[in-house]
Protein backbone atom coordinates (compact mmCIF):
# COMPACT_ATOMS: atom_id res chain seq x y z
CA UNK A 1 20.69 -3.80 -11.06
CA UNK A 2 17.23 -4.02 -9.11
CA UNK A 3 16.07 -1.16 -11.26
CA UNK A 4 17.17 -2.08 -14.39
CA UNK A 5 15.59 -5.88 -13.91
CA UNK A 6 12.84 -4.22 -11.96
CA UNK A 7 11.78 -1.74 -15.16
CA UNK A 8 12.28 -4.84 -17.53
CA UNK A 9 9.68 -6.46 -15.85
CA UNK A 10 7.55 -3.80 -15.28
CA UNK A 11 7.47 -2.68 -18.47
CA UNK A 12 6.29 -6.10 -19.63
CA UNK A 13 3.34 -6.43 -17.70
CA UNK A 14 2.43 -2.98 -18.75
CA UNK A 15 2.94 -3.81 -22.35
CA UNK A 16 0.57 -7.09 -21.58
CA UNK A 17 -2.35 -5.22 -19.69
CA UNK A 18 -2.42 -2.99 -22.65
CA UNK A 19 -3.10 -6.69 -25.03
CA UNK A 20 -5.23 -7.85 -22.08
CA UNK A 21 -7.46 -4.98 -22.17
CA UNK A 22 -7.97 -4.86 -25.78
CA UNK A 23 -8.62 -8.40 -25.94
CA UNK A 24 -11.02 -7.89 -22.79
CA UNK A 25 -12.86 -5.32 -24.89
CA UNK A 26 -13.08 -7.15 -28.25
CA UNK A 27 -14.24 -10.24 -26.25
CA UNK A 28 -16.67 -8.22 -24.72
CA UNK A 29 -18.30 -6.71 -28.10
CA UNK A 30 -18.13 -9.96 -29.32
CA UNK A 31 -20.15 -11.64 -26.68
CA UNK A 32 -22.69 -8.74 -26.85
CA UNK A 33 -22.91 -8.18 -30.66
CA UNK A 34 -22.41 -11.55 -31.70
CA UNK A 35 -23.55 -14.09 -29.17
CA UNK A 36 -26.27 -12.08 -27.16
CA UNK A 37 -27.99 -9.77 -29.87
CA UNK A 38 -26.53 -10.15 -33.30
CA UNK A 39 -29.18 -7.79 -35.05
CA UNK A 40 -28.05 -4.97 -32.87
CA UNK A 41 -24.71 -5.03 -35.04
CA UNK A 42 -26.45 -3.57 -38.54
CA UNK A 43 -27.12 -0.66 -36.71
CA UNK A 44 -24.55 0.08 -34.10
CA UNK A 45 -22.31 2.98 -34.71
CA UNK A 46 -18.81 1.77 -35.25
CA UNK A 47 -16.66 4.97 -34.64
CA UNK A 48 -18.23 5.69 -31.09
CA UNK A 49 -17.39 2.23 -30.19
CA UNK A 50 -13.93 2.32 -31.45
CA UNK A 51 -13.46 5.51 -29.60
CA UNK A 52 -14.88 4.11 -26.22
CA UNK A 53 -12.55 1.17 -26.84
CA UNK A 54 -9.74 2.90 -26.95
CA UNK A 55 -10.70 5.35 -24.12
CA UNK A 56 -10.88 1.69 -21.84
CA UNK A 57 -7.97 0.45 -22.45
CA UNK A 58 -5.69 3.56 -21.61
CA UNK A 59 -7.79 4.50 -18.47
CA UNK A 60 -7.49 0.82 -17.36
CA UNK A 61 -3.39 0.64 -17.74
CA UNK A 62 -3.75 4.24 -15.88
CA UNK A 63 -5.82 2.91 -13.36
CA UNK A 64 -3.44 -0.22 -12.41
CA UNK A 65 -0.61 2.07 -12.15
CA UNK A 66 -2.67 4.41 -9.28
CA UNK A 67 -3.54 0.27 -7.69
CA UNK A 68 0.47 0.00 -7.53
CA UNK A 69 -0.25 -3.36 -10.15
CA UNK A 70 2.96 -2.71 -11.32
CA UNK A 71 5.21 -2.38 -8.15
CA UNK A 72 7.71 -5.60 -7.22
CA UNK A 73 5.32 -7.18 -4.87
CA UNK A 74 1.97 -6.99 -7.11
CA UNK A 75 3.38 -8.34 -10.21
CA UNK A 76 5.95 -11.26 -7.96
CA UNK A 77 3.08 -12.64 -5.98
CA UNK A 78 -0.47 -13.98 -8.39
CA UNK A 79 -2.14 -13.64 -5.06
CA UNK A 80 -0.97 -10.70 -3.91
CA UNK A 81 -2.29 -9.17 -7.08
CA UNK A 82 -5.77 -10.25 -7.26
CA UNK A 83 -7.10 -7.62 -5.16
CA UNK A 84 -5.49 -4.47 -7.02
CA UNK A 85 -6.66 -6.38 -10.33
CA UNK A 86 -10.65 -6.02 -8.81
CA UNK A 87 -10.23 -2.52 -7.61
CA UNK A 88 -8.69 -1.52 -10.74
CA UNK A 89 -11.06 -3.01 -13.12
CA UNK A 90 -13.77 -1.79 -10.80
CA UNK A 91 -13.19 1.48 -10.68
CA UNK A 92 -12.28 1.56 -14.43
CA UNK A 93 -15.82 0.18 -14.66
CA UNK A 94 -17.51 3.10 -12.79
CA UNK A 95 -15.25 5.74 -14.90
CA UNK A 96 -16.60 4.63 -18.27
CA UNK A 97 -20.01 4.80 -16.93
CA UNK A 98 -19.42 7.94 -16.15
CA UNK A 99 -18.32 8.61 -19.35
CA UNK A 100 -21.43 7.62 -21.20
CA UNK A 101 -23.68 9.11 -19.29
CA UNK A 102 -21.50 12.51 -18.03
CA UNK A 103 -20.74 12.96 -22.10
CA UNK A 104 -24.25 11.77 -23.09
CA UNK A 105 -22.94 8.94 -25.20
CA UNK A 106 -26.37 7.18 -26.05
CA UNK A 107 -24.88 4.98 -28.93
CA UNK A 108 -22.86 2.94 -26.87
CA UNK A 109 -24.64 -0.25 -25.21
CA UNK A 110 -24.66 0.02 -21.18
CA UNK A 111 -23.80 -4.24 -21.33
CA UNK A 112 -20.91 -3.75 -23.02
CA UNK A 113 -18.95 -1.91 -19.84
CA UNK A 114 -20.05 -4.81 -17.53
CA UNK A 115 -19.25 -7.76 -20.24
CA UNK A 116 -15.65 -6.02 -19.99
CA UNK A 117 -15.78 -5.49 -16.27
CA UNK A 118 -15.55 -9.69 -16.59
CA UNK A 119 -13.40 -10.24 -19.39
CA UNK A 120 -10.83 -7.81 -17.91
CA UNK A 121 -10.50 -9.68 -14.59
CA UNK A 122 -10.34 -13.03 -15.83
CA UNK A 123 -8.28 -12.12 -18.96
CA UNK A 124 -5.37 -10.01 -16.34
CA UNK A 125 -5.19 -12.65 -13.67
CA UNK A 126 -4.90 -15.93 -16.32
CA UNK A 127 -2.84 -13.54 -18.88
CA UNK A 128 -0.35 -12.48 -15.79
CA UNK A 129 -0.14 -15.84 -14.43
CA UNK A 130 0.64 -17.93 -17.89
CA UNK A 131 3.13 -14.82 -17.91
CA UNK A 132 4.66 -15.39 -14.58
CA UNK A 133 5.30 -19.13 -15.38
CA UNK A 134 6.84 -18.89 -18.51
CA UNK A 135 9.25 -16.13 -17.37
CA UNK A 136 10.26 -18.22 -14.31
CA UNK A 137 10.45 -21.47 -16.53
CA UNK A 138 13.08 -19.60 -18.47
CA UNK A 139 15.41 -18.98 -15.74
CA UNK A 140 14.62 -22.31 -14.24
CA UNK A 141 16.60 -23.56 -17.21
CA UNK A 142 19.51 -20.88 -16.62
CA UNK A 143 18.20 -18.71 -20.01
CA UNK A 144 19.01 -15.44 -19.48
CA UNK A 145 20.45 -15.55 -15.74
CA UNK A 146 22.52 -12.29 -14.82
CA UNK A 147 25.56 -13.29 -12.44
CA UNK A 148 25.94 -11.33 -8.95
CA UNK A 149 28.59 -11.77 -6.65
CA UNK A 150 27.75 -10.65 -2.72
CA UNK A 151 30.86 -8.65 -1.01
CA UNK A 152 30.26 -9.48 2.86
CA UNK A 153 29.10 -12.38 5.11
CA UNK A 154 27.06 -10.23 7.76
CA UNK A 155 23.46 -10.02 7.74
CA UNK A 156 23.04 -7.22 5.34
CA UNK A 157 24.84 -9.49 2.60
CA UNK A 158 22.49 -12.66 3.51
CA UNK A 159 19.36 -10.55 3.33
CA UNK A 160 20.51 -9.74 0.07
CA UNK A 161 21.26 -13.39 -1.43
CA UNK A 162 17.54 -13.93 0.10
CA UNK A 163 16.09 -11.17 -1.71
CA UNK A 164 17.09 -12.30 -4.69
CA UNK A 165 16.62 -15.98 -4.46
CA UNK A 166 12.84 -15.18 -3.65
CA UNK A 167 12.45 -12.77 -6.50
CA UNK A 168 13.08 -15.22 -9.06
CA UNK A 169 11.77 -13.21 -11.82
CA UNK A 170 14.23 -10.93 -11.78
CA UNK A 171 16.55 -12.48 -13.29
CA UNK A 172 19.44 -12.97 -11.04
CA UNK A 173 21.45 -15.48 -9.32
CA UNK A 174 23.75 -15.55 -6.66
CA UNK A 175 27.23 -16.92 -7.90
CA UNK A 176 28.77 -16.53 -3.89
CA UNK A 177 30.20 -14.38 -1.53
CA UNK A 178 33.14 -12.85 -1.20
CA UNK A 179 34.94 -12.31 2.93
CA UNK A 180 35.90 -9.11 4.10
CA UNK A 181 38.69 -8.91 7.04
CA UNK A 182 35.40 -7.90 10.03
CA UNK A 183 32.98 -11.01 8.72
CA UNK A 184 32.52 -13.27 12.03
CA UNK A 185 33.45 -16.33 12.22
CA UNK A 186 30.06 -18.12 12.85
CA UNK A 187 28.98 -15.74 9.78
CA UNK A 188 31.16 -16.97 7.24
CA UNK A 189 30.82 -21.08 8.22
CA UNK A 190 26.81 -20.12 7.84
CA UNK A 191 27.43 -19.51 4.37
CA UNK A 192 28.77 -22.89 3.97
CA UNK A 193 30.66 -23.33 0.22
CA UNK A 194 29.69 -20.87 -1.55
CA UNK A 195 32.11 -18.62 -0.10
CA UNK A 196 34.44 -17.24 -3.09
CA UNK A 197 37.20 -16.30 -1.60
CA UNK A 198 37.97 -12.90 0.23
CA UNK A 199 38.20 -9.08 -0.99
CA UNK A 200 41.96 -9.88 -1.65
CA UNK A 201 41.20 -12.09 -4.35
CA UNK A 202 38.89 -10.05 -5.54
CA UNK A 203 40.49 -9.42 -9.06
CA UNK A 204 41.01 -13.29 -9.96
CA UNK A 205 37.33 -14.26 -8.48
CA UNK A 206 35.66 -11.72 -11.40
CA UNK A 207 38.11 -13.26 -13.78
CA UNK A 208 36.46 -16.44 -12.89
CA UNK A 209 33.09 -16.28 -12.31
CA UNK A 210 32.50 -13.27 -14.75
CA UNK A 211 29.79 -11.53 -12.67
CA UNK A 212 27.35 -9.07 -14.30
CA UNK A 213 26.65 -7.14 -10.95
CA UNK A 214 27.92 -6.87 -7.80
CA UNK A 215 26.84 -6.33 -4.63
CA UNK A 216 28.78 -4.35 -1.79
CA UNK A 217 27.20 -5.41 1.91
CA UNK A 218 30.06 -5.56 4.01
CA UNK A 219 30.97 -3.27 7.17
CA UNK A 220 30.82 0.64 7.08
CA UNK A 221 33.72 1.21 8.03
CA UNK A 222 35.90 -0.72 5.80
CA UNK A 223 35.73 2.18 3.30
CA UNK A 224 39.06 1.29 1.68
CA UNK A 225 37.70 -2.19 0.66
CA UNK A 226 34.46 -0.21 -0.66
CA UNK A 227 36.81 2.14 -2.71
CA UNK A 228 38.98 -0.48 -3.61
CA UNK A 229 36.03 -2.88 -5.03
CA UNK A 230 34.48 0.37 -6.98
CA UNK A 231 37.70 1.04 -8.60
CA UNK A 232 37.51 -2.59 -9.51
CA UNK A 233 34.13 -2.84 -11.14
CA UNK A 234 34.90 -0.01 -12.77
CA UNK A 235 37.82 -1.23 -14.49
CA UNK A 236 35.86 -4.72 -15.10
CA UNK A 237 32.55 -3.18 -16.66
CA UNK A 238 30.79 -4.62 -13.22
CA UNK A 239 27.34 -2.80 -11.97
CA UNK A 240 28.35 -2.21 -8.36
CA UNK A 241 25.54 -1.74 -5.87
CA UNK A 242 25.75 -0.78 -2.24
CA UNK A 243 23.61 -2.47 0.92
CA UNK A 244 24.74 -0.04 3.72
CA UNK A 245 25.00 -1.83 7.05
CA UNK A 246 22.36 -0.55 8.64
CA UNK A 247 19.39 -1.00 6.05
CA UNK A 248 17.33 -2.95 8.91
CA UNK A 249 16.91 0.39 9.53
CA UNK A 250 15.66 1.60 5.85
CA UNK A 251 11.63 0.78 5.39
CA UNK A 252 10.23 0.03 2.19
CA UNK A 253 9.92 3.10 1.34
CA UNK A 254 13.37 4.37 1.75
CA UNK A 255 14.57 6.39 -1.00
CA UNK A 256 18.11 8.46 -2.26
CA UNK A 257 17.24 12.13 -3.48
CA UNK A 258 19.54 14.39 -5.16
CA UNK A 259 20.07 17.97 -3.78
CA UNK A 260 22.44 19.64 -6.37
CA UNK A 261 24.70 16.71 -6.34
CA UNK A 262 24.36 16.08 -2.49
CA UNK A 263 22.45 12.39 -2.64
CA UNK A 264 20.70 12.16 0.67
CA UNK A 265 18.85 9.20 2.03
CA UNK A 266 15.99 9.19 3.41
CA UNK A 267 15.52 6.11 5.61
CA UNK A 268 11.29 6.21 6.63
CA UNK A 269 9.74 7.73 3.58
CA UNK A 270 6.00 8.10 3.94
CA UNK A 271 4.07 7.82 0.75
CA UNK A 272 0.52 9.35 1.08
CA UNK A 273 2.87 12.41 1.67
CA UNK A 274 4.08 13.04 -1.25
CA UNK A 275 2.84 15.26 -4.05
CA UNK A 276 0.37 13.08 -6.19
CA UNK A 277 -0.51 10.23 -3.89
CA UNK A 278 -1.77 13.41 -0.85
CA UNK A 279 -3.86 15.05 -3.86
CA UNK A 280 -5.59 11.56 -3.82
CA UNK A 281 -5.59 10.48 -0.65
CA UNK A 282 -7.21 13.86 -0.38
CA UNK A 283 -9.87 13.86 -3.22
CA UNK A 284 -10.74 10.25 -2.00
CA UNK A 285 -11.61 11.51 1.68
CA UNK A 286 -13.55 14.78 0.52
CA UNK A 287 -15.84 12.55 -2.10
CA UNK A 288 -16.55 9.54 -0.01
CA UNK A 289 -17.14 12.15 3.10
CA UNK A 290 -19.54 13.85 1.08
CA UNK A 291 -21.25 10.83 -0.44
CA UNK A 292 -21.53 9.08 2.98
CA UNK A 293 -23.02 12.28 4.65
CA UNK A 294 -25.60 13.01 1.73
CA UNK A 295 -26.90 9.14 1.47
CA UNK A 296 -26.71 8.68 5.64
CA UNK A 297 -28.29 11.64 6.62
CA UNK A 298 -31.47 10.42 8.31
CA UNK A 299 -29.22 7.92 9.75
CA UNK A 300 -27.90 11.14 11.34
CA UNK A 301 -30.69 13.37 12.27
CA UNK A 302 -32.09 9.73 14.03
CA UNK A 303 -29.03 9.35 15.93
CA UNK A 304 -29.27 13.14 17.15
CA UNK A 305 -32.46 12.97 18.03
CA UNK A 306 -32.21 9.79 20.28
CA UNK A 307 -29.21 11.35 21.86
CA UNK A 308 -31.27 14.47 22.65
CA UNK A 309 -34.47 12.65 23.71
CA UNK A 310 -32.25 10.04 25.96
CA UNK A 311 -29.93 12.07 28.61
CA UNK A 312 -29.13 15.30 29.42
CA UNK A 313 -26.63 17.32 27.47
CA UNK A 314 -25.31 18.35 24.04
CA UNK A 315 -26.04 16.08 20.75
CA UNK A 316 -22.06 16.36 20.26
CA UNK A 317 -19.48 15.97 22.12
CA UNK A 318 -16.35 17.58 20.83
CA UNK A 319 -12.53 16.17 22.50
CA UNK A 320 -9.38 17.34 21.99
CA UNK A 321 -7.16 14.65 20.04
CA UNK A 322 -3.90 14.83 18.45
CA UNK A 323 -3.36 14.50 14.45
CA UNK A 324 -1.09 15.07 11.32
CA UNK A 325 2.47 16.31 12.72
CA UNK A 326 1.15 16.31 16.56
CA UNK A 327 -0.83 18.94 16.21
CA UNK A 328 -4.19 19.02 18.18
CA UNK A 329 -8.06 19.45 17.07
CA UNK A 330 -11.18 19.27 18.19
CA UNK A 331 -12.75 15.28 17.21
CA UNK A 332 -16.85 15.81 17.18
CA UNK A 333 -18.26 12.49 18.15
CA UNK A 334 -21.86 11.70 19.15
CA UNK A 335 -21.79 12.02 23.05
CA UNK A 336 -22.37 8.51 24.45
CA UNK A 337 -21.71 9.35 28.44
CA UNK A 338 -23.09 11.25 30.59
CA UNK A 339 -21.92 15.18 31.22
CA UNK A 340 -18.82 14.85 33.03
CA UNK A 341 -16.08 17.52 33.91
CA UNK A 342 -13.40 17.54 31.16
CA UNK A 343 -10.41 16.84 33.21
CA UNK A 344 -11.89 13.72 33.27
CA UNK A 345 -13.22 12.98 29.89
CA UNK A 346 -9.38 13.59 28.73
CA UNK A 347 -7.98 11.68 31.10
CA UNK A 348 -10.19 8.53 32.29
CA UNK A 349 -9.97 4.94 30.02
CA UNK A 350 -13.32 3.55 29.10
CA UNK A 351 -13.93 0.51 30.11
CA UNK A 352 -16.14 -2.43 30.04
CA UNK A 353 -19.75 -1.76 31.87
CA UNK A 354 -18.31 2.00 32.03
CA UNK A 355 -21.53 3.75 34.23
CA UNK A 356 -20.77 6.90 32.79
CA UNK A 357 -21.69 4.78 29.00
CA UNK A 358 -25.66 5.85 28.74
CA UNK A 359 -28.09 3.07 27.32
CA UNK A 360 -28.39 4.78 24.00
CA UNK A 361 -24.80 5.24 23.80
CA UNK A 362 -23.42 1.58 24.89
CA UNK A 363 -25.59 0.73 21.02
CA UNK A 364 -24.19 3.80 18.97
CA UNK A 365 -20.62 2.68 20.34
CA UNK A 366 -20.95 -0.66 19.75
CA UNK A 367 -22.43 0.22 16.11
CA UNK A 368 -19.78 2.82 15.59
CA UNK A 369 -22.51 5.06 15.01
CA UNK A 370 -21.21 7.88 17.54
CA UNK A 371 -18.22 8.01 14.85
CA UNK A 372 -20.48 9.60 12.16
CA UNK A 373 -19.81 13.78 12.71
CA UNK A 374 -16.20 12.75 12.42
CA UNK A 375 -16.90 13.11 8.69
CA UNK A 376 -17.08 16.97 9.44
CA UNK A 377 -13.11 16.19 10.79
CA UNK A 378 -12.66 14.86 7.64
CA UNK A 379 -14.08 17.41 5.28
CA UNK A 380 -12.37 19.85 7.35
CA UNK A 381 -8.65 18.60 6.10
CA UNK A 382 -8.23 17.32 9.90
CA UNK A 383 -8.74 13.76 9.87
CA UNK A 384 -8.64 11.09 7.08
CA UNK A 385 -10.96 8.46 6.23
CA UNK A 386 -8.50 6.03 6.92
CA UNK A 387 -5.77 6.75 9.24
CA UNK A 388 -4.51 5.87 13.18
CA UNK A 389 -6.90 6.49 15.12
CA UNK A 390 -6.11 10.01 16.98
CA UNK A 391 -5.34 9.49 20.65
CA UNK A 392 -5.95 12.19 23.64
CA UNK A 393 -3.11 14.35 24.47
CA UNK A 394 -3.05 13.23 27.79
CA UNK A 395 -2.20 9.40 26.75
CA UNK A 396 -0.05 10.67 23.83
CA UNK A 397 2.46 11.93 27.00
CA UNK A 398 1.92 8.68 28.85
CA UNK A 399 2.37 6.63 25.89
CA UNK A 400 5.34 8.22 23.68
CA UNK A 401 7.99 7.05 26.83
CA UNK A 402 6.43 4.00 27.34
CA UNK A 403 5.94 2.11 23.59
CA UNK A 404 8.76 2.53 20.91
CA UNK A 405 7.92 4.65 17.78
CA UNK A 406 4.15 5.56 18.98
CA UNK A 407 4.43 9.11 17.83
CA UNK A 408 5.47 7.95 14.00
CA UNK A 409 1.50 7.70 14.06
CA UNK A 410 1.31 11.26 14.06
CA UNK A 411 2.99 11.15 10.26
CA UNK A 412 -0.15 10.76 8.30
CA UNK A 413 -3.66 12.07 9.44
CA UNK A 414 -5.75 10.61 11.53
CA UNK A 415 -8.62 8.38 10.43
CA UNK A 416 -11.76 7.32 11.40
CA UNK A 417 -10.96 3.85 10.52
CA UNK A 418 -7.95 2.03 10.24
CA UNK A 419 -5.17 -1.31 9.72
CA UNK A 420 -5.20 -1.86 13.55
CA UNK A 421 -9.45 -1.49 13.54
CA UNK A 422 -10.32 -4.06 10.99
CA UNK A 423 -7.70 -6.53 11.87
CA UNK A 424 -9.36 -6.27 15.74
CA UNK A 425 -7.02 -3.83 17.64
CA UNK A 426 -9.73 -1.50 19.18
CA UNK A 427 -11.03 -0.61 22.48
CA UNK A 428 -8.97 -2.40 25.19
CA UNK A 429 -6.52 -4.16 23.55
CA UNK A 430 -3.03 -4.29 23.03
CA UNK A 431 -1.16 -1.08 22.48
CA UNK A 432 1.58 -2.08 20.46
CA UNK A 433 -0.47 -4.29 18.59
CA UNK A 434 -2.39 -0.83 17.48
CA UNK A 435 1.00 0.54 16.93
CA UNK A 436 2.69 -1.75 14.90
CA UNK A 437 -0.46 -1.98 12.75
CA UNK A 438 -0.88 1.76 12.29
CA UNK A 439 3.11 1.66 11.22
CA UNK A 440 2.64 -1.10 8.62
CA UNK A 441 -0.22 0.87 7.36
CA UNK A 442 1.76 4.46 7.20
CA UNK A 443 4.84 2.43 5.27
CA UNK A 444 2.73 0.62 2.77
CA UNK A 445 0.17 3.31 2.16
CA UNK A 446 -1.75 3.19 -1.27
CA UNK A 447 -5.15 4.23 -2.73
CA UNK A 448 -6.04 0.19 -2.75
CA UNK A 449 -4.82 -0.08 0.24
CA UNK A 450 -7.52 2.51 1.24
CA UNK A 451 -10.44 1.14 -0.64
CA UNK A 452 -9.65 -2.20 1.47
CA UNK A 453 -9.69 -0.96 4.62
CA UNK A 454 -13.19 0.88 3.77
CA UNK A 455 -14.77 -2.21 1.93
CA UNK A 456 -13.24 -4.35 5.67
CA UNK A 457 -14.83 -2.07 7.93
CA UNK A 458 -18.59 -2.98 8.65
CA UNK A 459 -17.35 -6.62 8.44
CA UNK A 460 -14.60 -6.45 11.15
CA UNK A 461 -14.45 -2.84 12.19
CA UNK A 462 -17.68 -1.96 12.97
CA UNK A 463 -19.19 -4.83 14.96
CA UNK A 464 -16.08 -5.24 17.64
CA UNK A 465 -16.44 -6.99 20.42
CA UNK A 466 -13.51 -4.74 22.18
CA UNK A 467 -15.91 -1.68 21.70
CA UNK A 468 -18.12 -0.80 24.51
């Protein structure tokens, strides 16, 4: 039901970006060839263009896909998909740059990628809004509605009836719900009238309402009313679909697999895990590493030197932190305090006016700047550019009793900047606050996602006022 609606939909926007982006480009020639410098048209070689056209306009429908454009909750909310529309037409903008000059395409005007750049953003977000509104104002008038009736009265079945209601586009609309023997009392007079009838009546409810779909959310351990129901759609021609009682437990990313017929579920999927989106996540750390390194490296060699020059000891100061699936390495910072035994280095919380802080290194940690050599973490597969921030073993024992769910940090690599940084959970602050940040982060992972976080940090990660 959710799929097939779900595809529908998807499907449509992808068939529109594909328009969008061919009207994006012809508006673009246009403006350059027949607005800004209409003699440049005699001479301009027609096939190259054509060819570069066509190159744009597949890359950028790629491109959205890899910004998540098309999952529920881009293509549901306008706002929501403003930001993957810029990063997608962005970096669709730096790829066909690279394609003139990495294929030595000289009769193609530079203008013409940048005239698109604009055309493309303006063209998705009014094309996908004027698309939005004239789907909903279809089912606002009841034009191709889809029936579902809601088995249950608990919360699993109300969530449900939410879902839908909110996700107007879908298609769908709740007819009522249907009691099972275990509803509560104060559950079923919440629902008000648009209780059905029970499971008993089951039979003459469909005859009367005529549902396209059905829902099953009622208690797991009623399986005789789930059978009983399933044998039921199936004699009706209904599309049954389950909501097990304890999806509060499922994240977003929950997902069924198949092992040779065994259908497992598996309730806290983490994406930048899996195959194609690690083989980004990875390709995305090594580049930007190597970039930042490469264009900041007198930054560097500065920083080393005042560290050197300043106080007594080594220009790095190397700590043992724990990462990816709890396993521990060796973070390289800047050192910022004085030489102290190790015991307590791993041990002792920094705090505010710390004495063991040295002049030069109260600025580099206010700056961020003793973070740099973690890009050596990064290039060496152990951290991430954007992550949790790793935590000494030491507090990873104190902290695992003590706060709910703190080790599901350890599920994705570290990173050098993260969710809980920019949004102002560093240094002394709250714990959980971290946590629950770093979670949201590990269950709604994408590429885009990334890019944010990165483009967020000197604004509100770097300059903290919790960092000292």
């Amino acid at each position: 039901m959710f799929r097939e609606r779900t595809e529908e939909i998807k499907f449509s926007f992808f068939f529109l970006d594909v328009l969008l982006a061919a009207l994006a480009f012809t508006v673009a020639f246009s403006i350059r060839f027949f607005v800004m410098y209409p003699s440049d048209y005699i001479t301009l070689d027609k096939v190259s263009y054509s060819w570069f056209g066509g190159i744009l306009i597949i890359s950028q429908v790629v491109v959205y896909s890899g910004f998540n454009l098309y999952t529920p909750r881009r293509f549901l909310s306008s706002v929501d998909e403003v930001g993957a529309v810029l990063g997608g037409a962005g970096l669709n903008l730096f790829f066909s740059f690279a394609i003139l000059y990495y294929l030595h395409i000289y009769e193609v005007s530079r203008l013409l990628p940048l005239l698109y750049f604009v055309s493309e953003v303006v063209l998705t977000l009014v094309g996908h809004s004027l698309f939005r509104k004239a789907v909903l104002g279809r089912r606002n008038t009841g034009r191709d509605l889809r029936e579902v009736v809601i088995v249950g009265a608990g919360s699993a079945a109300r969530k449900a009836a939410e879902i839908i209601e909110r996700n107007r586009l879908f298609g769908l609309k709740v007819s009522g719900f249907v009691l099972e023997a275990g509803d509560r009392d104060e559950d079923v007079q919440s629902l008000g009238d648009i209780v059905l009838g029970r499971v008993e009546d089951l039979e003459a409810i469909i005859d009367r309402i005529k549902p396209m779909y059905m829902i099953y959310a009622g208690h797991s351990d009623e399986h005789q009313n789930l059978k009983n129901v399933l044998n039921l759609c199936d004699n009706q021609g209904i599309h049954l679909q389950v909501v097990p009682s304890y999806s509060d437990l499922i994240t977003v990313n929950g997902s069924i697999e198949n092992y040779d017929g065994l259908p497992v579920l598996t309730i806290r999927d983490i994406p930048a895990r899996s195959g194609v989106n690690r083989v980004m996540k990875r390709t995305f750390d090594v580049v930007f590493s190597l970039g930042f390194l490469l264009v900041f490296s007198p930054v560097f060699l500065l920083v080393a030197l005042l560290v050197k020059l300043t106080s007594k000891g080594p220009v790095f100061f190397l700590q043992e932190r724990v990462g990816l699936d709890n396993k521990v390495f060796r973070m390289l910072k800047f050192r910022t305090m004085k030489v102290q035994d190790a015991q307590a280095s791993a041990t002792v919380w920094t705090t505010k006016n710390d004495p063991r802080v040295t002049a030069v290194g109260r600025l580099l940690r206010k700056t961020s700047l003793d973070e740099i050599p973690q890009f050596i973490n990064i290039l060496l597969g152990q951290m991430s550019v954007v992550g949790p921030r790793p935590e000494r073993p030491y507090y990873v024992e104190q902290f695992k009793t003590r706060y709910p769910y703190f080790k599901r940090r350890h599920a994705v690599k570290a990173g050098l900047t993260g969710w809980a940084q920019i949004n102002g959970f560093r240094g002394d602050t709250s714990i959980q606050d971290r946590i629950d940040a770093d979670i949201y982060y590990i269950e709604n992972w994408s590429l885009f996602l990334d890019l944010k976080i990165v483009l967020l940090t000197p604004f509100k990660g770097i300059f903290s006022k919790n960092a000292y």
